[in-house]
C-alpha atoms as a PDB file:
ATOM      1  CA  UNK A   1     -14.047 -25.390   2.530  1.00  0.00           C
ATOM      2  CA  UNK A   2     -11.959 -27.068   0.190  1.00  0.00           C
ATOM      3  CA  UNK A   3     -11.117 -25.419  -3.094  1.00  0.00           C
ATOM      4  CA  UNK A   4     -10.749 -26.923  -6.794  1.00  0.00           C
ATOM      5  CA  UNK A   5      -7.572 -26.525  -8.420  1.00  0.00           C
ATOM      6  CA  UNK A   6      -8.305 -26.559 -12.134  1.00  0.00           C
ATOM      7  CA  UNK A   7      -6.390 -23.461 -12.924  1.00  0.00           C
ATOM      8  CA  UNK A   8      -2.788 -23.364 -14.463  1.00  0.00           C
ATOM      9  CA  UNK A   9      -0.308 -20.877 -14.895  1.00  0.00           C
ATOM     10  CA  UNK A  10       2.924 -21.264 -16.623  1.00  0.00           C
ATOM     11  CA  UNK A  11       5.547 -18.663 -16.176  1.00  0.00           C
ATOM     12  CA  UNK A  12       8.955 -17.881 -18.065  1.00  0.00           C
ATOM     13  CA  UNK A  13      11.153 -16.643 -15.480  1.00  0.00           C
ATOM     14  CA  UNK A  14      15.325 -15.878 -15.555  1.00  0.00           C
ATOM     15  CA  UNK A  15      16.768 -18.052 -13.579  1.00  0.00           C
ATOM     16  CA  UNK A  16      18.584 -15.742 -10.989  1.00  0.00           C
ATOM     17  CA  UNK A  17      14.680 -14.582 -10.523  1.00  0.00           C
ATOM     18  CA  UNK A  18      14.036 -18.198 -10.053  1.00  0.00           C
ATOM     19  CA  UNK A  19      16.715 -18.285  -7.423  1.00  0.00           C
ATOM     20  CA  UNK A  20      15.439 -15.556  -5.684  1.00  0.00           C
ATOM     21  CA  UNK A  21      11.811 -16.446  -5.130  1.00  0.00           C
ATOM     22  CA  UNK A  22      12.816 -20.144  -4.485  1.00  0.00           C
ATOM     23  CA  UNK A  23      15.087 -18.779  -1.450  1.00  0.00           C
ATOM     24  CA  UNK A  24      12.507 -16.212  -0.481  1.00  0.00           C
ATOM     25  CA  UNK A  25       9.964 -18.904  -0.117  1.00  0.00           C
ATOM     26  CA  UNK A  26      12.423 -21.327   1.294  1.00  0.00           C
ATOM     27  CA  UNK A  27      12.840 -18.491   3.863  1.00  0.00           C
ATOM     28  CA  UNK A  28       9.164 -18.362   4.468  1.00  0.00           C
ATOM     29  CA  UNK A  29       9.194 -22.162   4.929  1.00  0.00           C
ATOM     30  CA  UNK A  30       6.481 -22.310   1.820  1.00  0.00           C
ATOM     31  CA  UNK A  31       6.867 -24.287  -1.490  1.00  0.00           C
ATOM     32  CA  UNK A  32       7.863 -22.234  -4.489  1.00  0.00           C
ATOM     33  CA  UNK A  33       3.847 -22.568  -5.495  1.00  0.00           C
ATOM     34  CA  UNK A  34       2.223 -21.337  -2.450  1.00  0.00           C
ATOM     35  CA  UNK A  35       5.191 -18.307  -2.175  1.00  0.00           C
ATOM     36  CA  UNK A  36       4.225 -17.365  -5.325  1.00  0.00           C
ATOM     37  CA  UNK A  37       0.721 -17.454  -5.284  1.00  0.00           C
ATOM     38  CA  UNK A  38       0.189 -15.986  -2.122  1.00  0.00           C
ATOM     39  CA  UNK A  39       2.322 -12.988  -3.216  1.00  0.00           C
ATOM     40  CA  UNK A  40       0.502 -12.582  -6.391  1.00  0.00           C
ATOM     41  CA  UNK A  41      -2.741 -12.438  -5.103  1.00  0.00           C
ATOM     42  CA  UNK A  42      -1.738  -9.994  -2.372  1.00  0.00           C
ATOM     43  CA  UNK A  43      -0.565  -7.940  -5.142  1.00  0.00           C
ATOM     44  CA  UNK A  44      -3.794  -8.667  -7.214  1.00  0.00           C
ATOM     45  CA  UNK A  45      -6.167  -7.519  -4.184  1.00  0.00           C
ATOM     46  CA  UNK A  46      -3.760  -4.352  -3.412  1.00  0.00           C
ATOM     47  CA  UNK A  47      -4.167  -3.351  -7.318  1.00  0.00           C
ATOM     48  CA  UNK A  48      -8.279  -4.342  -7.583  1.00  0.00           C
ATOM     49  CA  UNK A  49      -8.713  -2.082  -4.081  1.00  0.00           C
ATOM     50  CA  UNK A  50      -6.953   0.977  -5.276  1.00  0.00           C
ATOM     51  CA  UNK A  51      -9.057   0.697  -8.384  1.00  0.00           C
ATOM     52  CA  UNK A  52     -12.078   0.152  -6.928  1.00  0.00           C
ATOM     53  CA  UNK A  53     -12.021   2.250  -3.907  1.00  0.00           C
ATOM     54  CA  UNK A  54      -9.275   4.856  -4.567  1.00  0.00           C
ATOM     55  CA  UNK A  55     -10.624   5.656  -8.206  1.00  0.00           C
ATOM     56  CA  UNK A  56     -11.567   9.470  -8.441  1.00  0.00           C
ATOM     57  CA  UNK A  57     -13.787  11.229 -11.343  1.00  0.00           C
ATOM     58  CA  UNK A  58     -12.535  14.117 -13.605  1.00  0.00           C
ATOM     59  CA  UNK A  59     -14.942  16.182 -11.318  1.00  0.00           C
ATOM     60  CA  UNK A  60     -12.458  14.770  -7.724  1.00  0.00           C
ATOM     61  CA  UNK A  61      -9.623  14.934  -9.109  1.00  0.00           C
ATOM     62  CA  UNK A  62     -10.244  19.301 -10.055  1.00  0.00           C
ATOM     63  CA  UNK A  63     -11.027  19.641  -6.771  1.00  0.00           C
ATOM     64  CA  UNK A  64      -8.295  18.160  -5.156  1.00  0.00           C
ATOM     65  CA  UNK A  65      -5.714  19.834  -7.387  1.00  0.00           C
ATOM     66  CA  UNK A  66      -7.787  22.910  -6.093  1.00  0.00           C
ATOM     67  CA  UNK A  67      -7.731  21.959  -3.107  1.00  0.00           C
ATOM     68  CA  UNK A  68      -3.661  21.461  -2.918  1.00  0.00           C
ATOM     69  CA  UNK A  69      -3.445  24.503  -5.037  1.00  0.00           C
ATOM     70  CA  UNK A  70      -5.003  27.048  -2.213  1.00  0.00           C
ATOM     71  CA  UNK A  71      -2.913  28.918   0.390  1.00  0.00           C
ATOM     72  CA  UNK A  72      -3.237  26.923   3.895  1.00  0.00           C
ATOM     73  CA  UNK A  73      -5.665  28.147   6.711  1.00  0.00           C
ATOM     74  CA  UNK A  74      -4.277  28.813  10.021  1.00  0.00           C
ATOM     75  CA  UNK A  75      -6.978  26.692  12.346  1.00  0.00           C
ATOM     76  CA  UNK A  76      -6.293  28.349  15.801  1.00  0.00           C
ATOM     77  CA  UNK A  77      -7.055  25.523  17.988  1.00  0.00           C
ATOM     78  CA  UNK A  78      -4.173  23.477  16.071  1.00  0.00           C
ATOM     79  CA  UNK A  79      -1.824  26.140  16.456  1.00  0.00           C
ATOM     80  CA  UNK A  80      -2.953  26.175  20.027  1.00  0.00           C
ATOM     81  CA  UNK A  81      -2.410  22.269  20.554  1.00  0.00           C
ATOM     82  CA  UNK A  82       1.160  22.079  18.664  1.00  0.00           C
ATOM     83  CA  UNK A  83       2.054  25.505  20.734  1.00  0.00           C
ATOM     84  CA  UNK A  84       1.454  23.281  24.167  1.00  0.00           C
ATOM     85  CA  UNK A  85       2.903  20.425  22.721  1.00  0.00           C
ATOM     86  CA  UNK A  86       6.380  22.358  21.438  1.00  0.00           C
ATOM     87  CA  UNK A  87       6.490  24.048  24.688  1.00  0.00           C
ATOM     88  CA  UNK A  88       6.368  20.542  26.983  1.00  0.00           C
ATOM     89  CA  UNK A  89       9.231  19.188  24.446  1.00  0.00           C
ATOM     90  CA  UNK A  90      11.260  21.977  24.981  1.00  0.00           C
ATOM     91  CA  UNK A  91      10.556  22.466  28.937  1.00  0.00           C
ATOM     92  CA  UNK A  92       8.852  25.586  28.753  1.00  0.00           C
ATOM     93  CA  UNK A  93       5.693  26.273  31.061  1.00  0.00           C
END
């Protein structure tokens, strides 16, 4: 599906930062354009995902702090499992 390029976006940039992307894309065998683009937007749809999906309310956030804040429980069939485990690592049994 092709795609319209209408938008613009002009950048001030130092130009050892300059350097830098240009050899990063040159690395990537990419024009400066597509390097930085593609970078951007994988930083754009990192950002929009935590927001959107990672975002807790005042309500999640108290429990988790309670949560953290609460002494461990000992779940036998874990300690069970690592025991095992432990004991094949260290030739035992």
């Amino acid at each position: 599906m092709p795609t319209s390029k209408s938008g613009r976006l002009n950048l001030r940039i130092a130009p050892e930062s300059l350097n830098t992307i240009r050899e990063a894309a040159a690395a990537q065998q990419q024009d400066l354009s597509s390097f930085v683009l593609g970078a951007a937007l994988d930083r754009a749809r990192s950002v929009l995902a935590e927001e959107r999906l990672l975002k807790l309310t005042p309500h999640e956030v108290n429990q988790l702090e309670s949560a953290l804040d609460r002494e461990p429980e000992v779940v036998p069939q874990l300690r069970a499992v690592l025991r095992r485990v432990s004991s094949r690592e260290s030739g035992v049994g």
